[in-house]
PDB file of N, CA and C in Angstrom:
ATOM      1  N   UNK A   1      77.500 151.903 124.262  1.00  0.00           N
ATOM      2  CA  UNK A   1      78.854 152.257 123.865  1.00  0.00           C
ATOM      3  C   UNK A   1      79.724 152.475 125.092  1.00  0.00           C
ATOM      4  N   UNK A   2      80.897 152.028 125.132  1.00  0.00           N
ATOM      5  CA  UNK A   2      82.310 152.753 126.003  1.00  0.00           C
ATOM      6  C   UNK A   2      82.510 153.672 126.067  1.00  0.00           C
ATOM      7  N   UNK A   3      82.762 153.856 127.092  1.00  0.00           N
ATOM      8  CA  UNK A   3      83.518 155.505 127.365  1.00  0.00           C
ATOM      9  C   UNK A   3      84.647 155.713 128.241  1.00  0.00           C
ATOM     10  N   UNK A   4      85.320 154.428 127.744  1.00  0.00           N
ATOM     11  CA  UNK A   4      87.009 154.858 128.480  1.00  0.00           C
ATOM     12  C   UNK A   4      87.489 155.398 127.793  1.00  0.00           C
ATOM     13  N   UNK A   5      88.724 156.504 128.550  1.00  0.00           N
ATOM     14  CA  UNK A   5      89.475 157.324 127.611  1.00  0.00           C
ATOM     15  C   UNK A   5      91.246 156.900 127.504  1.00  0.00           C
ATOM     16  N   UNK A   6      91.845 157.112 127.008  1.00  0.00           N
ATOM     17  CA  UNK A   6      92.942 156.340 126.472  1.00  0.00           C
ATOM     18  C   UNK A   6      93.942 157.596 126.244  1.00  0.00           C
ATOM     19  N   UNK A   7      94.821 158.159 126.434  1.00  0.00           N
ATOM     20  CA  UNK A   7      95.759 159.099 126.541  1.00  0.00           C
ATOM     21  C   UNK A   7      97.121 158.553 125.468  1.00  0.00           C
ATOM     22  N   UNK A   8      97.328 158.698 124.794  1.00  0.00           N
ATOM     23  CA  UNK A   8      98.304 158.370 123.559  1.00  0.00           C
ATOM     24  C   UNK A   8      99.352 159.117 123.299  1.00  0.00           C
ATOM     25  N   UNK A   9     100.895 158.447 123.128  1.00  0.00           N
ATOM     26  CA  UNK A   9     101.230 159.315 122.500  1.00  0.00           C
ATOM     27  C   UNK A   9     101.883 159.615 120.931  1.00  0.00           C
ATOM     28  N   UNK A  10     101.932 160.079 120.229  1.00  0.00           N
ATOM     29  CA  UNK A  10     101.823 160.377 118.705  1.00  0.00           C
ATOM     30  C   UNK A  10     102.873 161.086 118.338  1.00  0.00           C
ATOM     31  N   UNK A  11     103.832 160.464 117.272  1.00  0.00           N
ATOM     32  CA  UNK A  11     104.809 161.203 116.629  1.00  0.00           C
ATOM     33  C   UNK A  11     104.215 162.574 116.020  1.00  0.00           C
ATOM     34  N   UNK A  12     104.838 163.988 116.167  1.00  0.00           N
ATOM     35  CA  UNK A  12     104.476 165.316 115.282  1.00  0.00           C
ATOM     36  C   UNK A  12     104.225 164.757 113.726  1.00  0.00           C
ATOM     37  N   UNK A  13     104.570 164.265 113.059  1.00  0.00           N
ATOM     38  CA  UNK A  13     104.590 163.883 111.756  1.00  0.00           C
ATOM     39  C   UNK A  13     102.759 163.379 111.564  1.00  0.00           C
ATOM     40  N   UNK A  14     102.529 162.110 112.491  1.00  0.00           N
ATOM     41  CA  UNK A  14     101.784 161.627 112.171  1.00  0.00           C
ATOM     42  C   UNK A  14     100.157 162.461 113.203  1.00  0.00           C
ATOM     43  N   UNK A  15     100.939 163.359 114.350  1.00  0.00           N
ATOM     44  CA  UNK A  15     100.073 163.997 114.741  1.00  0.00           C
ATOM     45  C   UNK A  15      99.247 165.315 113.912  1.00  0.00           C
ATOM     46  N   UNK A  16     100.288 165.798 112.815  1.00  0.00           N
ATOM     47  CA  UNK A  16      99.857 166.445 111.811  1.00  0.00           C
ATOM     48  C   UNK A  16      99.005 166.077 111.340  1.00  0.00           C
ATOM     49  N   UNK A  17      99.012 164.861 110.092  1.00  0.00           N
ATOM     50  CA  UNK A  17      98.164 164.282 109.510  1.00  0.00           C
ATOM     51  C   UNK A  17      97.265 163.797 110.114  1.00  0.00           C
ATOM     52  N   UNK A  18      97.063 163.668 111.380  1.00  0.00           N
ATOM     53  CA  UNK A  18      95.724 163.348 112.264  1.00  0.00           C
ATOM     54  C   UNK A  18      94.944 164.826 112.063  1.00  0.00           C
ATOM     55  N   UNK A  19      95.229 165.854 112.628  1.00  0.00           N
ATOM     56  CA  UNK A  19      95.316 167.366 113.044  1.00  0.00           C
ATOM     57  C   UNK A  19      94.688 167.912 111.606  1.00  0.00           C
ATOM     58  N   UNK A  20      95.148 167.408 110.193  1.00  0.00           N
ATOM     59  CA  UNK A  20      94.688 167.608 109.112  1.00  0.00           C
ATOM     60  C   UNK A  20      93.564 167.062 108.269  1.00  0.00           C
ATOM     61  N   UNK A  21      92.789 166.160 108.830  1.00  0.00           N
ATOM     62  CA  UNK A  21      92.298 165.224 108.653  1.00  0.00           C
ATOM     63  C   UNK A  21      92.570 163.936 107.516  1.00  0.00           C
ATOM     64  N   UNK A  22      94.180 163.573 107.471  1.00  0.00           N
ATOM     65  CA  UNK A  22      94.498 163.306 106.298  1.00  0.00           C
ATOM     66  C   UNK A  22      94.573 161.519 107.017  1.00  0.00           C
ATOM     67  N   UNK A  23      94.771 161.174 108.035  1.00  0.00           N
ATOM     68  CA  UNK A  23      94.804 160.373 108.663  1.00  0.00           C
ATOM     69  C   UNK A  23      93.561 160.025 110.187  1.00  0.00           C
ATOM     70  N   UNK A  24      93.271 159.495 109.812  1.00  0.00           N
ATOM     71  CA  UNK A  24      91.317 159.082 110.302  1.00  0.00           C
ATOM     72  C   UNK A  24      92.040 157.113 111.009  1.00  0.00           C
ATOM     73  N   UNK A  25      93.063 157.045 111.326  1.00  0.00           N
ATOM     74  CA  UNK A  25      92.824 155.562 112.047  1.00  0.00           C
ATOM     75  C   UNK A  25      94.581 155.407 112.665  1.00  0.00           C
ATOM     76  N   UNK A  26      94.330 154.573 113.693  1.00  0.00           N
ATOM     77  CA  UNK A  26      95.741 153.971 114.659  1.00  0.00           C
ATOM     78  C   UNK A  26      95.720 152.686 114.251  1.00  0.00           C
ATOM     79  N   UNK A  27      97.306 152.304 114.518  1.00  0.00           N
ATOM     80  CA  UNK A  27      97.648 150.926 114.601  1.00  0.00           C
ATOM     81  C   UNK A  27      98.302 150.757 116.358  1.00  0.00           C
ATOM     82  N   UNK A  28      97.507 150.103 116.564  1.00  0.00           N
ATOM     83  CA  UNK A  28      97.872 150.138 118.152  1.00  0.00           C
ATOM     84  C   UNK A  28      98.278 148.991 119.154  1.00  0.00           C
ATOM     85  N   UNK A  29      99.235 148.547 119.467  1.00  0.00           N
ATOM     86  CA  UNK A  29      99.152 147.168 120.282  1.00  0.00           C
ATOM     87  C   UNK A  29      97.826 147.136 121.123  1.00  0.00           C
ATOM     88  N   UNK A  30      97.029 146.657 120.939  1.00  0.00           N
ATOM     89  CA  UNK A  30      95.780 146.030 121.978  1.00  0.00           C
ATOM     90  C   UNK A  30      96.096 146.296 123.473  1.00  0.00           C
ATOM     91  N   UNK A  31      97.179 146.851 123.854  1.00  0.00           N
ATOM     92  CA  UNK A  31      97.114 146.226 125.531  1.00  0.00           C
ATOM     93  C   UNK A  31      96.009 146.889 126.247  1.00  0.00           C
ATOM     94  N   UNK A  32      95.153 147.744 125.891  1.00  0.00           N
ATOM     95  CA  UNK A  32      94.419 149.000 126.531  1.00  0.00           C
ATOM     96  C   UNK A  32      92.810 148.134 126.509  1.00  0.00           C
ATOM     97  N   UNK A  33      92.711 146.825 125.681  1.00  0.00           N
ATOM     98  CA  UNK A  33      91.070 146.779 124.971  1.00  0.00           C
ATOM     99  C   UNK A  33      90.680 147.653 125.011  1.00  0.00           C
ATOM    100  N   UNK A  34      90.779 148.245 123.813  1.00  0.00           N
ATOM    101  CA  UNK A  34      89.829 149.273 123.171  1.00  0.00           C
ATOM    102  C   UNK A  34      88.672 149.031 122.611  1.00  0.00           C
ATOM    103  N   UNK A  35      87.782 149.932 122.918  1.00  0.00           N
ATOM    104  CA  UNK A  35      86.407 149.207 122.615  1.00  0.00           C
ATOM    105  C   UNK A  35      85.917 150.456 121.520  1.00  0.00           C
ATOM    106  N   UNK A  36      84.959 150.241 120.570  1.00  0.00           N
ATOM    107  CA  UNK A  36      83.917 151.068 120.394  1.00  0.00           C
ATOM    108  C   UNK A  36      83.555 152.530 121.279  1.00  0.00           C
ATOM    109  N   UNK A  37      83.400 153.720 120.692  1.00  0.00           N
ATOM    110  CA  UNK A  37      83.386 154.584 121.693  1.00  0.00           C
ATOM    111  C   UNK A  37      84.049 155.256 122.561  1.00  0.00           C
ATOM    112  N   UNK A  38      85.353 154.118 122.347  1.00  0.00           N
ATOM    113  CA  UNK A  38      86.417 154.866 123.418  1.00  0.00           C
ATOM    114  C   UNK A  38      87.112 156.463 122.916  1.00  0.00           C
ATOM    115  N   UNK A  39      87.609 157.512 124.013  1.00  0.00           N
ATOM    116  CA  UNK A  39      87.895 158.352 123.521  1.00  0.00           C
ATOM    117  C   UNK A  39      89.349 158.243 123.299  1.00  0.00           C
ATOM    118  N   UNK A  40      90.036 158.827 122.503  1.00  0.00           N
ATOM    119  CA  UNK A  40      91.451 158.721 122.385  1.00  0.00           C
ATOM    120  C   UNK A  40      91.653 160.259 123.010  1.00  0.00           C
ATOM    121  N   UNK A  41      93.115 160.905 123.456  1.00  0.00           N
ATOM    122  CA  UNK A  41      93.551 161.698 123.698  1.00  0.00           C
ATOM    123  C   UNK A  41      94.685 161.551 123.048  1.00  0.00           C
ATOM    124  N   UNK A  42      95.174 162.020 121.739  1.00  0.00           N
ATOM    125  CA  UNK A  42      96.319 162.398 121.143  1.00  0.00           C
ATOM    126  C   UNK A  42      97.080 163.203 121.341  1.00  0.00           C
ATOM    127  N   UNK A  43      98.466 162.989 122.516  1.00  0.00           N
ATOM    128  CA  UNK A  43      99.064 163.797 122.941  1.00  0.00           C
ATOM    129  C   UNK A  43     100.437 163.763 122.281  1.00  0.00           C
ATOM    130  N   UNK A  44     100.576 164.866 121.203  1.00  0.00           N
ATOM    131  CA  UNK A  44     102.173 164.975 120.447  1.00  0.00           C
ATOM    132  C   UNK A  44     103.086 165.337 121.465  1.00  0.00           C
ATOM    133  N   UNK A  45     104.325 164.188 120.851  1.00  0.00           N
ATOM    134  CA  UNK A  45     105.453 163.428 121.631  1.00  0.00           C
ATOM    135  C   UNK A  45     106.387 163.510 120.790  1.00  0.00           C
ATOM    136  N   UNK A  46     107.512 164.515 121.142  1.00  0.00           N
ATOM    137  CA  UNK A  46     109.045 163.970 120.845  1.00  0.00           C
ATOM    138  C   UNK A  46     109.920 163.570 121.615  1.00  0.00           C
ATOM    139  N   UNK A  47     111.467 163.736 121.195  1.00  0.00           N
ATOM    140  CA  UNK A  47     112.659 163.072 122.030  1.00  0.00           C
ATOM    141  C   UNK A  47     112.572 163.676 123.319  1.00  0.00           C
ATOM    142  N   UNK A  48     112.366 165.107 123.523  1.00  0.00           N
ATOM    143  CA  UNK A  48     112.074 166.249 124.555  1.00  0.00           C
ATOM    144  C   UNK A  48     111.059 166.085 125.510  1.00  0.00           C
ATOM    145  N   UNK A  49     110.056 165.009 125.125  1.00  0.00           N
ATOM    146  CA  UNK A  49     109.038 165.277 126.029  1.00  0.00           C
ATOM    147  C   UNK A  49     107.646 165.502 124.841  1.00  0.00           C
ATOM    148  N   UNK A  50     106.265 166.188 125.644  1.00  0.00           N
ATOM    149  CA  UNK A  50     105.275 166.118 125.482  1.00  0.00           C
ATOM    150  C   UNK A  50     104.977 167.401 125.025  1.00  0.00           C
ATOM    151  N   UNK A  51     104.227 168.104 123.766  1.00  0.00           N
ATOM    152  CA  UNK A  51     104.496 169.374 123.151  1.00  0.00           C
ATOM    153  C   UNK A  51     103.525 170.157 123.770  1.00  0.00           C
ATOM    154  N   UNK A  52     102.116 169.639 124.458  1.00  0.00           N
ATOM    155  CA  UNK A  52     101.290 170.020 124.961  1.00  0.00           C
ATOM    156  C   UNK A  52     100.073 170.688 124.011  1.00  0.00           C
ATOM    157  N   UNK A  53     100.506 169.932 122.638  1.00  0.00           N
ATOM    158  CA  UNK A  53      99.339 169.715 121.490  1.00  0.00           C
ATOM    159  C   UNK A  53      98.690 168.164 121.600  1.00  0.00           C
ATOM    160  N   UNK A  54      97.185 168.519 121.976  1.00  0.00           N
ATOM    161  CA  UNK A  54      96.555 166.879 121.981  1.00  0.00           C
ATOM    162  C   UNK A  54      94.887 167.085 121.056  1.00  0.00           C
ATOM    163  N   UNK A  55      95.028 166.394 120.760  1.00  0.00           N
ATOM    164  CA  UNK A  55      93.559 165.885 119.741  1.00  0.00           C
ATOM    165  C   UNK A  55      92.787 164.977 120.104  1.00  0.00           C
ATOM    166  N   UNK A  56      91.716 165.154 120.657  1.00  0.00           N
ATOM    167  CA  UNK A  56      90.503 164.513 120.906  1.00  0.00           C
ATOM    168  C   UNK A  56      89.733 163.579 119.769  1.00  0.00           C
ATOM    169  N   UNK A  57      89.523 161.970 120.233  1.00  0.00           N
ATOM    170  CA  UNK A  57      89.166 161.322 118.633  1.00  0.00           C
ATOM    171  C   UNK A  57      88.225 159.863 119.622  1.00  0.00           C
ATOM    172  N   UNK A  58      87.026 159.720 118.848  1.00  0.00           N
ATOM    173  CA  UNK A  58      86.301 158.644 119.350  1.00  0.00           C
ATOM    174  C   UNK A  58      86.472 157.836 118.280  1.00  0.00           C
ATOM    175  N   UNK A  59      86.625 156.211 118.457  1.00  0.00           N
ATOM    176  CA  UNK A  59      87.027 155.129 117.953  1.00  0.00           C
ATOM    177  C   UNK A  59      85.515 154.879 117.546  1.00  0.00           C
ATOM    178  N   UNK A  60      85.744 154.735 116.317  1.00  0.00           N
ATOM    179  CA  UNK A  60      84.249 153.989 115.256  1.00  0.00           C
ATOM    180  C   UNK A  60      84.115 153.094 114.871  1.00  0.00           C
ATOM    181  N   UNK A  61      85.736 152.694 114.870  1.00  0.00           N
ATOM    182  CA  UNK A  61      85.575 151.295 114.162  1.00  0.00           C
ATOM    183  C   UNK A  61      86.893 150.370 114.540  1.00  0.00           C
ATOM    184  N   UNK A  62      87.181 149.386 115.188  1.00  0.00           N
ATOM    185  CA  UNK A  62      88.108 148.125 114.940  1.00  0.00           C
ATOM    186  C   UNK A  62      88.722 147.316 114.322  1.00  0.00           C
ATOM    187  N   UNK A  63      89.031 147.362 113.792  1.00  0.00           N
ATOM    188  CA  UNK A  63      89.440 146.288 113.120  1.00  0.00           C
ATOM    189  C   UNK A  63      91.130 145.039 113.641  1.00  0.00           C
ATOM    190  N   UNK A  64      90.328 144.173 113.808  1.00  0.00           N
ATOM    191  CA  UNK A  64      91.336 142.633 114.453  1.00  0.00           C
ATOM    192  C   UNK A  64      91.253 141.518 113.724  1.00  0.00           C
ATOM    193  N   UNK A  65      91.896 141.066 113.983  1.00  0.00           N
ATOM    194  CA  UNK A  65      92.186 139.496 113.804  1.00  0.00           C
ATOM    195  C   UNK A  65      92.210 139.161 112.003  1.00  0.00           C
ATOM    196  N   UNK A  66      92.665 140.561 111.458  1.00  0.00           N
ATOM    197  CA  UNK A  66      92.435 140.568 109.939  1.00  0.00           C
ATOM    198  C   UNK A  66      94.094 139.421 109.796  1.00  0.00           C
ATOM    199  N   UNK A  67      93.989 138.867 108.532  1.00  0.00           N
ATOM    200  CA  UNK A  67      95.331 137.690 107.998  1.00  0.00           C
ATOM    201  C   UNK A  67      96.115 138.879 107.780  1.00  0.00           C
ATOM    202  N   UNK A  68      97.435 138.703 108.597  1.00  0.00           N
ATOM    203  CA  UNK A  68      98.496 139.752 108.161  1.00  0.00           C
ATOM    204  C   UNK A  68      98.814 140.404 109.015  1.00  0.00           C
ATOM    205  N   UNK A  69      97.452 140.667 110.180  1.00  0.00           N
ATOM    206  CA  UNK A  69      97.462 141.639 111.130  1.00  0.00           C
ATOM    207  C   UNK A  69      98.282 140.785 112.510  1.00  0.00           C
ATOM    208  N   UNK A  70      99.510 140.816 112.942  1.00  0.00           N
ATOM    209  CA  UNK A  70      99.824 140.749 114.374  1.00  0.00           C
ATOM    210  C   UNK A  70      98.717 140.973 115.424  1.00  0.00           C
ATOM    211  N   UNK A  71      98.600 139.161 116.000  1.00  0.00           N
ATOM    212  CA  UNK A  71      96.919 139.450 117.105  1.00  0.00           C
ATOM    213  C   UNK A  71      97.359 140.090 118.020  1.00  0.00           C
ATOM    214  N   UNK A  72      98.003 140.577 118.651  1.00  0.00           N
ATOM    215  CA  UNK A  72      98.286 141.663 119.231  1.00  0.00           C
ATOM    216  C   UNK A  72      97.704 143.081 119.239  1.00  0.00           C
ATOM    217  N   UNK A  73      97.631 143.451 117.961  1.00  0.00           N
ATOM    218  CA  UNK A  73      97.483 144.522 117.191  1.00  0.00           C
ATOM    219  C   UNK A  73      96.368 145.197 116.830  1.00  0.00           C
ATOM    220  N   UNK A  74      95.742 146.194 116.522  1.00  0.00           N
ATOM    221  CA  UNK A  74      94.398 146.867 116.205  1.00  0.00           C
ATOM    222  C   UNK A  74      94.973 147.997 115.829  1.00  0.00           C
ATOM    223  N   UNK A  75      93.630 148.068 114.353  1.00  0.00           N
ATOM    224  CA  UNK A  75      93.711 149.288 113.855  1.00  0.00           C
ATOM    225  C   UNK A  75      92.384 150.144 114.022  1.00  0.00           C
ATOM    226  N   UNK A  76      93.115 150.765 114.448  1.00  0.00           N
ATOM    227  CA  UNK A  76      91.351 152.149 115.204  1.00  0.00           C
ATOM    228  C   UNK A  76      90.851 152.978 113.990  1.00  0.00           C
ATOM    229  N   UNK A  77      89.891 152.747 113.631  1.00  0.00           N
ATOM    230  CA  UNK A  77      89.356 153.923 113.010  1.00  0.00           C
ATOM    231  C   UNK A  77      88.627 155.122 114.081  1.00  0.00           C
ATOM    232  N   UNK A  78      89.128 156.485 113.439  1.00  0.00           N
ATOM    233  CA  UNK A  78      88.432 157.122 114.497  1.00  0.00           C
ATOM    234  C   UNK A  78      88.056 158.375 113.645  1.00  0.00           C
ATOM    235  N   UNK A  79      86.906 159.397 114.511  1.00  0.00           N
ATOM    236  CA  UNK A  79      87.043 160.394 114.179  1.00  0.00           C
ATOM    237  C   UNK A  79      86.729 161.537 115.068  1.00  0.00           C
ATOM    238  N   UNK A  80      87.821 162.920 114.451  1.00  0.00           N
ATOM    239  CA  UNK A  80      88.118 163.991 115.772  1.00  0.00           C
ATOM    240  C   UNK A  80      86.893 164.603 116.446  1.00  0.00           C
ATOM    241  N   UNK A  81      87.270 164.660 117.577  1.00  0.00           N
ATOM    242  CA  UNK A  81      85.923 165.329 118.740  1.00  0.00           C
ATOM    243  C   UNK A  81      85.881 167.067 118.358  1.00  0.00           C
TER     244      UNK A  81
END
């Protein structure tokens, strides 16, 4: 498994529902290759800057190249550290 870590940043809205466990996956432009294993660092982000609330989350699952999906694009399944 990978173990690069990836520093993100996350609207409050959707950093909630991460934070709640109501939301378990990212849609992410690819530029990072994200692999399996990787850690995320969810750092909540508004207009102001960085709130200095972050959530720890290892990627379980990938998903690419689905019909519909922009190849660009990946959706992370993850779950919190």
């Amino acid at each position: 498994m990978c173990s690069n870590t990836h520093e993100l940043k996350i609207r409050p809205d959707y950093f909630n529902a991460v934070f709640e466990g109501r939301k378990k996956f990212e849609l992410r432009r690819n530029d990072r290759n994200f692999k399996i294993g990787d850690l995320l660092v969810l750092r909540e982000w508004t207009e102001s800057g960085y709130t200095g609330r972050n959530i720890n989350c290892r990627v379980d699952y990938i998903l690419e190249g689905y019909e519909g999906l922009d190849p660009d694009y990946v959706i992370l399944s993850m779950t919190i550290l």
